[in-house]
C-alpha atoms as a PDB file:
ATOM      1  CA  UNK A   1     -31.958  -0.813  -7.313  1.00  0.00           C
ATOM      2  CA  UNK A   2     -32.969  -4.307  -7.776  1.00  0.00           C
ATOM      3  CA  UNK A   3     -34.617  -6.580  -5.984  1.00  0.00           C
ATOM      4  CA  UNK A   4     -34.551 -10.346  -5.033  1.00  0.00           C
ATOM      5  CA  UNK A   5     -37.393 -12.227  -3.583  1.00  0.00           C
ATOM      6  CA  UNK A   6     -37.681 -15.260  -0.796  1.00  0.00           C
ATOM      7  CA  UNK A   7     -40.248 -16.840   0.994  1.00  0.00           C
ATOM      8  CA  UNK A   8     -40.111 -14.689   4.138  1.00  0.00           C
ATOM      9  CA  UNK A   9     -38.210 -11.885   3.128  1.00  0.00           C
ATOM     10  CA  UNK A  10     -37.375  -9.300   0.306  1.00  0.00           C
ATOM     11  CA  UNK A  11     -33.907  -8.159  -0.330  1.00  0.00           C
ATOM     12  CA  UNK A  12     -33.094  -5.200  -2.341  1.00  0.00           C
ATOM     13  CA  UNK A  13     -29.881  -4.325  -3.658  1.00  0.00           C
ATOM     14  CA  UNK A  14     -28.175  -0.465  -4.417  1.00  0.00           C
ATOM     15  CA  UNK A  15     -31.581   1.381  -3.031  1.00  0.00           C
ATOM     16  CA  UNK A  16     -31.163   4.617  -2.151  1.00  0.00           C
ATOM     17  CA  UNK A  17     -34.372   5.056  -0.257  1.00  0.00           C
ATOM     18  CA  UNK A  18     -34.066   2.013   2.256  1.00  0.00           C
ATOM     19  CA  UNK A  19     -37.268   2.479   3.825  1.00  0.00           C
ATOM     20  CA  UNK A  20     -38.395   0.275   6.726  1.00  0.00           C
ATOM     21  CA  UNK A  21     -40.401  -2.852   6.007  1.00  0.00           C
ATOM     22  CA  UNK A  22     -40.536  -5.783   8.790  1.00  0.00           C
ATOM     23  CA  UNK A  23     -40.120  -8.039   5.364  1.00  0.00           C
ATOM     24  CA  UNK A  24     -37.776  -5.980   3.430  1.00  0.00           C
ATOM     25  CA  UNK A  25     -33.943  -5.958   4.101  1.00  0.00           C
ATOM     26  CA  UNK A  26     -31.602  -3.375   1.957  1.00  0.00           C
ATOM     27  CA  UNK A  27     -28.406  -4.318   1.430  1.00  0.00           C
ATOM     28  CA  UNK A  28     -25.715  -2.779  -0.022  1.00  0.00           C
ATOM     29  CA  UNK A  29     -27.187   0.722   0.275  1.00  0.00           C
ATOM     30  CA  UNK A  30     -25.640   3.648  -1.288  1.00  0.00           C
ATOM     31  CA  UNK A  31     -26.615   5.899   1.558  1.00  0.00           C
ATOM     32  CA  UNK A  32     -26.377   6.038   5.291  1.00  0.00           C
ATOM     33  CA  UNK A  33     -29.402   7.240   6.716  1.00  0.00           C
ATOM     34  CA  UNK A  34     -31.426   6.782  10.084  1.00  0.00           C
ATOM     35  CA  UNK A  35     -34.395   4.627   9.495  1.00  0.00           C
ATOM     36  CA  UNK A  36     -36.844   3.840  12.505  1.00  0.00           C
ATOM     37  CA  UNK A  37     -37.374  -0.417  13.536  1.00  0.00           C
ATOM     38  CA  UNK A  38     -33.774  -1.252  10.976  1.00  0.00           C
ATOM     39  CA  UNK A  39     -30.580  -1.810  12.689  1.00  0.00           C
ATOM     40  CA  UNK A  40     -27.953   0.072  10.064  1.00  0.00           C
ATOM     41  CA  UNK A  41     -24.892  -2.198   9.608  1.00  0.00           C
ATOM     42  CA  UNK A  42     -21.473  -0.610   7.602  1.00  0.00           C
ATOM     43  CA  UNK A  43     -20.640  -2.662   4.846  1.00  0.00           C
ATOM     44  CA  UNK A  44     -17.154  -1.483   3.270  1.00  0.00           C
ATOM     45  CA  UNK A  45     -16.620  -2.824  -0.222  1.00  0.00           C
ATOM     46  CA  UNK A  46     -14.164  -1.793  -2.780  1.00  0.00           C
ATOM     47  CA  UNK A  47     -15.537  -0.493  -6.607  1.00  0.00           C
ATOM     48  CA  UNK A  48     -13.724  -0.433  -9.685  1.00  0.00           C
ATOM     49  CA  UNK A  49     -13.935   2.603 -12.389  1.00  0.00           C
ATOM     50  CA  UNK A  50     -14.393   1.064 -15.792  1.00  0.00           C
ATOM     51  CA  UNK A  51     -15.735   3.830 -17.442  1.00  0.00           C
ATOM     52  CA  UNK A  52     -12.655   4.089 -19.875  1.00  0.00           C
ATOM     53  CA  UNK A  53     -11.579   0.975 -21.960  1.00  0.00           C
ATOM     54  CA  UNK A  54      -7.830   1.530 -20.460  1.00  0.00           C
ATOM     55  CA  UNK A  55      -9.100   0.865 -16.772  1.00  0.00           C
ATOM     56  CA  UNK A  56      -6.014  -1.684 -16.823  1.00  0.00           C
ATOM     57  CA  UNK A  57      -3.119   0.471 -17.093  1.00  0.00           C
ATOM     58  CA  UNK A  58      -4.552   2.093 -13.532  1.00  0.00           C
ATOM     59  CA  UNK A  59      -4.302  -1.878 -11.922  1.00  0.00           C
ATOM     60  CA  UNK A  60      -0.784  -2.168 -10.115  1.00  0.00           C
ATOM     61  CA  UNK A  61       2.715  -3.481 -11.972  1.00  0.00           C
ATOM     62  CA  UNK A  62       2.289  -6.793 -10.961  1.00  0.00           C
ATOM     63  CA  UNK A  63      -1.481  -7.319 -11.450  1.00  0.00           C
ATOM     64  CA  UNK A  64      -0.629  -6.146 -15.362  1.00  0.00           C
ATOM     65  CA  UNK A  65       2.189  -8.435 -15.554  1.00  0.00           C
ATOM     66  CA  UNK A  66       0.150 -11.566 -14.898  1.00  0.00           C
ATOM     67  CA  UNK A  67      -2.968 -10.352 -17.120  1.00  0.00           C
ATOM     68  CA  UNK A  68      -0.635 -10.236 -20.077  1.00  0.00           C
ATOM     69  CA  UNK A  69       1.131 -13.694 -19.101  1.00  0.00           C
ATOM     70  CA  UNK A  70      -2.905 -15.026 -19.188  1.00  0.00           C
ATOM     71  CA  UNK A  71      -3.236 -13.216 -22.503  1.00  0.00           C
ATOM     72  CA  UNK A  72       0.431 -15.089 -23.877  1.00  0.00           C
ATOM     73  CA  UNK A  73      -0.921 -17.992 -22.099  1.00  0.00           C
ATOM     74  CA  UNK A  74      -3.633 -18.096 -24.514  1.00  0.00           C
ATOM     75  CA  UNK A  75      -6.749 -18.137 -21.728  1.00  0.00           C
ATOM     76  CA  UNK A  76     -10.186 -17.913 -23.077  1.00  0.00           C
ATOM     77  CA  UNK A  77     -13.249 -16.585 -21.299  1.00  0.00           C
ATOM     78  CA  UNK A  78     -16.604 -18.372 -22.090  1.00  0.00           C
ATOM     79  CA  UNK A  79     -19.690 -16.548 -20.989  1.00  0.00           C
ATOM     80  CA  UNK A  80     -23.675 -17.382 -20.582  1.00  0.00           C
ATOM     81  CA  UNK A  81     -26.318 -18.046 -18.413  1.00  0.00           C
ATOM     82  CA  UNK A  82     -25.621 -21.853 -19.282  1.00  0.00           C
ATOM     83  CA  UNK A  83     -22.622 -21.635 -17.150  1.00  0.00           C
ATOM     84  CA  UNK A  84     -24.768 -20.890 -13.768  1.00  0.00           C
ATOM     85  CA  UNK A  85     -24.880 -24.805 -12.837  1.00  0.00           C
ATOM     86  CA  UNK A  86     -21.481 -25.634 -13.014  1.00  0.00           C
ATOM     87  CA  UNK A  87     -19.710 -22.054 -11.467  1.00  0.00           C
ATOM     88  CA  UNK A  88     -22.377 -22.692  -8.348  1.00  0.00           C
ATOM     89  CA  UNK A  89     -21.136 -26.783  -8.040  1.00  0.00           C
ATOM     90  CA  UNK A  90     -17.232 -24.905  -8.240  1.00  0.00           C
ATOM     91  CA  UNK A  91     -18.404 -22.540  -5.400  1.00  0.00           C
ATOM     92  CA  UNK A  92     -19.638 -25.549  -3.162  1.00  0.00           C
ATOM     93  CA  UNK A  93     -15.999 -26.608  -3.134  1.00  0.00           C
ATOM     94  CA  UNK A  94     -15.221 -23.029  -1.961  1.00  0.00           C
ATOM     95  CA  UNK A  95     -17.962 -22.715   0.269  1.00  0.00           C
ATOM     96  CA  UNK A  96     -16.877 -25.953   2.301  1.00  0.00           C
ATOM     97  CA  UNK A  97     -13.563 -24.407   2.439  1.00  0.00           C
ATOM     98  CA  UNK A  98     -14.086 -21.259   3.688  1.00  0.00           C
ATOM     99  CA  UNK A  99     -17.670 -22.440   5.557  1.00  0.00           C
ATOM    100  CA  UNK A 100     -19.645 -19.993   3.642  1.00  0.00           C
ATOM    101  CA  UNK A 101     -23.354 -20.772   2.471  1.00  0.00           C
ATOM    102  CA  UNK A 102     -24.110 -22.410  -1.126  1.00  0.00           C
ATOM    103  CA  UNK A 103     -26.478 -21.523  -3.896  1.00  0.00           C
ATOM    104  CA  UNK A 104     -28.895 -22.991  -6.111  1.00  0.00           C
ATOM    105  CA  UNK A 105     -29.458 -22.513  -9.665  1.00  0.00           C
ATOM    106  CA  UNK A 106     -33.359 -21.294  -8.479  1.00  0.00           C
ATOM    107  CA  UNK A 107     -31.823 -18.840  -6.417  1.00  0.00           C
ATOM    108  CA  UNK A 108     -31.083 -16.462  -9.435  1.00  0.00           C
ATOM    109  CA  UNK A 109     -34.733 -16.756 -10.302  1.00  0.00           C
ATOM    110  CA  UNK A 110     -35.788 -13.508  -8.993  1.00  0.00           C
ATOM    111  CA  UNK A 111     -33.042 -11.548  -9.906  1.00  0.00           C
ATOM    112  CA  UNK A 112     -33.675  -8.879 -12.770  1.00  0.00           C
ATOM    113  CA  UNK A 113     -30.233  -9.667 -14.534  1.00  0.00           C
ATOM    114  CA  UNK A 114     -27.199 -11.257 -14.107  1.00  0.00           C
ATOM    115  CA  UNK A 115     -24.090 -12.817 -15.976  1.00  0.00           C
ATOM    116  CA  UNK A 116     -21.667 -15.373 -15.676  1.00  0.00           C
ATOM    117  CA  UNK A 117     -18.188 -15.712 -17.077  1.00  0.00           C
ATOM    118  CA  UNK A 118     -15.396 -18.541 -16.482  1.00  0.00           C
ATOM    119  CA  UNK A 119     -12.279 -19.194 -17.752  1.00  0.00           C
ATOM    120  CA  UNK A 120     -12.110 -23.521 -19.030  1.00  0.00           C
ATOM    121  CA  UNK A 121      -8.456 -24.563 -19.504  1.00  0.00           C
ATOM    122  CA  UNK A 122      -8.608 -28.113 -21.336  1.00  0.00           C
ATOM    123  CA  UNK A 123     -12.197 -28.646 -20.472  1.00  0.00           C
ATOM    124  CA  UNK A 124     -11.600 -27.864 -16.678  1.00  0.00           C
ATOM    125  CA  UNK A 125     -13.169 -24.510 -14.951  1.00  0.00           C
ATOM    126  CA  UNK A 126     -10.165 -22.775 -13.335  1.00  0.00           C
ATOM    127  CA  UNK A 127     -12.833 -19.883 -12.519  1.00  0.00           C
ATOM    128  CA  UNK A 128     -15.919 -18.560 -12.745  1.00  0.00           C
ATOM    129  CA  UNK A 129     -17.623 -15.216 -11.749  1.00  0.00           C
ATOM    130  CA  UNK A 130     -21.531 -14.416 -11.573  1.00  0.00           C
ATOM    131  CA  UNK A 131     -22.403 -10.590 -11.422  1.00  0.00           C
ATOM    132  CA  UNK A 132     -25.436  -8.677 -10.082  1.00  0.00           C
ATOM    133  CA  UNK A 133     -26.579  -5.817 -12.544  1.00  0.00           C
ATOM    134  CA  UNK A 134     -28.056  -2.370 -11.658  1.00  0.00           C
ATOM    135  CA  UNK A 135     -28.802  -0.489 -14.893  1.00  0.00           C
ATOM    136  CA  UNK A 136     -30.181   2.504 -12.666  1.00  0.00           C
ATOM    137  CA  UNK A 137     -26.849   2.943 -10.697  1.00  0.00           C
ATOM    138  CA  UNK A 138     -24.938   1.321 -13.966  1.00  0.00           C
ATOM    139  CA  UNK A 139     -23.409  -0.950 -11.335  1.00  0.00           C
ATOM    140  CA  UNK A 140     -22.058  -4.769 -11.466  1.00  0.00           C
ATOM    141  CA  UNK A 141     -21.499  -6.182  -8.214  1.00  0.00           C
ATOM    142  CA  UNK A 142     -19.201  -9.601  -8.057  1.00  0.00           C
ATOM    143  CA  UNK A 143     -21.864 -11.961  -6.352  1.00  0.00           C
ATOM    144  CA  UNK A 144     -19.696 -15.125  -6.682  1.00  0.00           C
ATOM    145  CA  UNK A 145     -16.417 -15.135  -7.288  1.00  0.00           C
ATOM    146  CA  UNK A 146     -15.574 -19.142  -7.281  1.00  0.00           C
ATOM    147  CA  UNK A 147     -11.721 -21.011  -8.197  1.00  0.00           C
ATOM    148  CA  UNK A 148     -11.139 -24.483  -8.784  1.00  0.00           C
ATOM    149  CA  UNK A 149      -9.558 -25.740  -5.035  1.00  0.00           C
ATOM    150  CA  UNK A 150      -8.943 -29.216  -7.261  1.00  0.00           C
ATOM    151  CA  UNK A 151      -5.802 -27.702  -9.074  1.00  0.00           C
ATOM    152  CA  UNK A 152      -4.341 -25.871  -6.292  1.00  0.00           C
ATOM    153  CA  UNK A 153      -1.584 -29.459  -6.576  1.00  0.00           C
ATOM    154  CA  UNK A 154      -1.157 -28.184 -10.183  1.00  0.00           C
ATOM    155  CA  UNK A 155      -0.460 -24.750 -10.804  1.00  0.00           C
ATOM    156  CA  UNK A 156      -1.762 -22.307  -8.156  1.00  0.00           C
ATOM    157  CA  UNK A 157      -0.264 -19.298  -9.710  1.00  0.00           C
ATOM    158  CA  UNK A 158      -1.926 -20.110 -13.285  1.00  0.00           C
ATOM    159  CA  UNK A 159      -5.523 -19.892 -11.768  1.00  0.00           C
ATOM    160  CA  UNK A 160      -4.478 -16.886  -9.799  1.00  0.00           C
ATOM    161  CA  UNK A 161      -3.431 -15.250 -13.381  1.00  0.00           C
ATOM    162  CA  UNK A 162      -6.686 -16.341 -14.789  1.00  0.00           C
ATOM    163  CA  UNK A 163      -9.011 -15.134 -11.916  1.00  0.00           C
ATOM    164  CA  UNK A 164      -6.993 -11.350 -13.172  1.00  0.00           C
ATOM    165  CA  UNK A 165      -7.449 -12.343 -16.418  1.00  0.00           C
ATOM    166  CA  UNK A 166     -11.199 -12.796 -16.310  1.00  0.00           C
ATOM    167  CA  UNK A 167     -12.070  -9.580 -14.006  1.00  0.00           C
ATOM    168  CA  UNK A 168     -10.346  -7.482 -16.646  1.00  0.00           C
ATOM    169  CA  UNK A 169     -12.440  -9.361 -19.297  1.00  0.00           C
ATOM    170  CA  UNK A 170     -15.323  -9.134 -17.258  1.00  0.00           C
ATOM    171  CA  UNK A 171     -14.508  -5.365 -17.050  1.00  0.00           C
ATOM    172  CA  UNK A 172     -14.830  -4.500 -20.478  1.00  0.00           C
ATOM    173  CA  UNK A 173     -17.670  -6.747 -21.283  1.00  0.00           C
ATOM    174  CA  UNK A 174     -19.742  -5.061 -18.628  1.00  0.00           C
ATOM    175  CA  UNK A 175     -17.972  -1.399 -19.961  1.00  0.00           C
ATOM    176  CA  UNK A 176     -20.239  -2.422 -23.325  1.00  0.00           C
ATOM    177  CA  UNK A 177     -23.281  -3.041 -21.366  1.00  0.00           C
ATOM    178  CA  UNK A 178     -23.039   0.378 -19.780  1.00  0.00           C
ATOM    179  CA  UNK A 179     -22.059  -0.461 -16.508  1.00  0.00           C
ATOM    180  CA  UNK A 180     -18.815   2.377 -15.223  1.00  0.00           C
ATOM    181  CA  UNK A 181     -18.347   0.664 -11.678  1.00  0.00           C
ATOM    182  CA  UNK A 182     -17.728  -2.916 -10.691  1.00  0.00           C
ATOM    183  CA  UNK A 183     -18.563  -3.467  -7.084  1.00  0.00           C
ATOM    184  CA  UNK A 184     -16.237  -6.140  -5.369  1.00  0.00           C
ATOM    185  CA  UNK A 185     -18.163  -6.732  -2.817  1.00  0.00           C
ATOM    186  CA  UNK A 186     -16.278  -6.680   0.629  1.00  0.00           C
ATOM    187  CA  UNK A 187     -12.816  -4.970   1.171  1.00  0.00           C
ATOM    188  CA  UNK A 188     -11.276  -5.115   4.786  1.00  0.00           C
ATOM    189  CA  UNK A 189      -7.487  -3.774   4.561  1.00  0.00           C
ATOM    190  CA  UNK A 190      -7.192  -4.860   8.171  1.00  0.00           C
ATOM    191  CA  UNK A 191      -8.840  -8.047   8.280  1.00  0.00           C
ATOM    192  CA  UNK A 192      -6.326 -11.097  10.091  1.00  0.00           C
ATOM    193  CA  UNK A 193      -9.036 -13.864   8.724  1.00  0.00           C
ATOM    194  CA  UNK A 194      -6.333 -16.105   6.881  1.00  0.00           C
ATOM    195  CA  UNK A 195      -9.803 -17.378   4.143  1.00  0.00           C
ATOM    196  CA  UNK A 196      -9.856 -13.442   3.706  1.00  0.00           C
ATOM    197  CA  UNK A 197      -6.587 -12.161   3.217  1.00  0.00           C
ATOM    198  CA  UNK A 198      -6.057 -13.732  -0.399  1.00  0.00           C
ATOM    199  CA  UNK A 199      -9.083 -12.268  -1.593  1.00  0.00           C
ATOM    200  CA  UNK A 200      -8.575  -8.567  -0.303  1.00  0.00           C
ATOM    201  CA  UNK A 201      -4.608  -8.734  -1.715  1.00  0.00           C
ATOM    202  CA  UNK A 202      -6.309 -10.146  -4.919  1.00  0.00           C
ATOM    203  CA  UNK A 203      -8.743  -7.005  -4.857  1.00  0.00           C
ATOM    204  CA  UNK A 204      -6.517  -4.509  -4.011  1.00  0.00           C
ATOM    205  CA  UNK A 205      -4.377  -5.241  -7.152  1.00  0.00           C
ATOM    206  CA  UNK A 206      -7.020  -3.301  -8.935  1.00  0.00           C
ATOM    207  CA  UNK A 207      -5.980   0.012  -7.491  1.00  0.00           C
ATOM    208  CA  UNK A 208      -9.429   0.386  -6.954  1.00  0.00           C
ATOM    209  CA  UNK A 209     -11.874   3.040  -4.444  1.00  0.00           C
ATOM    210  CA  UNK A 210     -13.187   1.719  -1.001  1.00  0.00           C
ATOM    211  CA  UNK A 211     -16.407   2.495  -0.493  1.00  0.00           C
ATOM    212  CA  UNK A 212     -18.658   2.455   2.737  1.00  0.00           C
ATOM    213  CA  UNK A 213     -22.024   0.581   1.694  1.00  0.00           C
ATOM    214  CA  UNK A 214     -25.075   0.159   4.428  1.00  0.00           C
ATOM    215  CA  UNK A 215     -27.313  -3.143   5.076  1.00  0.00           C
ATOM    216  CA  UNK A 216     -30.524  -2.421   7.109  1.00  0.00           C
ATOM    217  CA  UNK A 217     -32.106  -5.086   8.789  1.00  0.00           C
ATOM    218  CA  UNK A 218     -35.448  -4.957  10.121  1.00  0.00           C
ATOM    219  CA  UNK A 219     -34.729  -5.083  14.139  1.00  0.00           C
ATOM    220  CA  UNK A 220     -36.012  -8.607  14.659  1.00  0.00           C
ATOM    221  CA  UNK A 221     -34.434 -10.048  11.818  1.00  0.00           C
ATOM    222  CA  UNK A 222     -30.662  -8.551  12.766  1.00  0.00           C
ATOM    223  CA  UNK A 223     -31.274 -10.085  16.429  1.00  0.00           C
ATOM    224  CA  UNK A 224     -32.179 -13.260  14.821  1.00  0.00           C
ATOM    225  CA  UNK A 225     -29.372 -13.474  12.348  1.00  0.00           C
ATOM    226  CA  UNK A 226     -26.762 -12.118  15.381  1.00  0.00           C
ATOM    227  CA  UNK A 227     -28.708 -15.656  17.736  1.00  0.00           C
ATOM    228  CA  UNK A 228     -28.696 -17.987  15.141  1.00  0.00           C
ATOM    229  CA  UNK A 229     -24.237 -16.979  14.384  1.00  0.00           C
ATOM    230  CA  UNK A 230     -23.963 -17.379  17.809  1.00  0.00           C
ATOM    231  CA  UNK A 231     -24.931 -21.170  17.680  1.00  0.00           C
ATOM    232  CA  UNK A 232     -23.347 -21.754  14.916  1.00  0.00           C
ATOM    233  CA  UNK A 233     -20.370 -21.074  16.904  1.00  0.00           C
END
């Protein structure tokens, strides 16, 4: 489990003991328990096994085929905490598009450990990725998962091959840090939301396991999150 800290509430991440707080919310819980004055809310997600260097060759025909065009195509991942700035300005672009919230560089502040990775073609971000690390559960979860919307004129497909192209690198960078499962974050098979379908077909080219996860909300805080959606509609 790890935690990240804001003004009025706590988050934790992974616990496995989501006890009740009226500050503390638990997301992403491993377990599904009853927990008196927290709403429980189902979260499913899909996880990747990376516990063996040739996770790939489990990934389906065509996800293979465009990680090894990236590989003839001669992409390069760069990783490091430096590159927090400029994947979170690429995610704003995202964010607009798909009317999702933004992040700040201080945001990351209170998390325990995290890493970034993007793929520069020519000087230009095609992608970037930030992950969440639990060393406890030996778990990465995607947090941001960002694309450059500015080349979709150019060549759509190439950035799709690099996004592939940088999970699997991300996969066996993480492998080396000791982490066996990479958490996706969301998976919904059945979702019709057309800013959702690319990303759950991009996901599901992994092959990998979907995985019911929990959030608990303290009661007062899931009515006031379910209000203040409902004006923003």
């Amino acid at each position: 489990m790890f935690r990240e800290k804001k003004k009025w509430m706590d988050y934790t991440y992974y616990s496995r003991h989501p006890e009740w707080h009226w500050r503390t919310t638990h997301l992403y819980s491993l377990v599904k328990k009853d927990e008196n004055g927290s709403v429980r809310v189902p979260f499913p997600t899909m996880t990747v096994d990376i516990s063996s260097s040739d996770f790939l060759t489990k990934w389906s025909a065509s996800t293979r085929t465009k990680v090894n065009r990236a590989v003839r195509e001669g992409l390069v991942v760069d990783r490091g905490a430096y590159l927090l700035k400029d994947i979170l300005k690429l995610f704003s672009l995202t964010a607009e598009k798909k009317e999702l919230r933004g992040f700040s560089v201080s945001d990351f502040d209170t998390f325990q450990k995290y890493e970034c990775a993007a793929i520069l073609l020519n000087g230009v971000m095609l992608c970037g990725h930030v992950w969440l690390i639990d060393d406890e559960e030996k778990r990465a979860m995607l947090y941001i998962s960002t694309t450059n919307h500015r080349n979709e004129n150019d060549d759509t497909a190439l950035t799709g091959r690099a996004h592939y192209f940088l999970l699997w690198q991300d996969g066996l960078y993480l492998r080396e840090k000791g982490v066996t499962t990479m958490d996706l974050q969301g998976y919904n098979p059945e979702s019709k939301d057309p800013k959702l379908i690319g990303v759950y077909t991009w996901k599901a080219g992994t092959h990998g396991q979907q995985e019911m996860l929990y959030h608990y909300f303290p009661t007062w805080f899931h009515w006031l999150r379910k209000v203040r959606n409902m004006i923003k509609r």
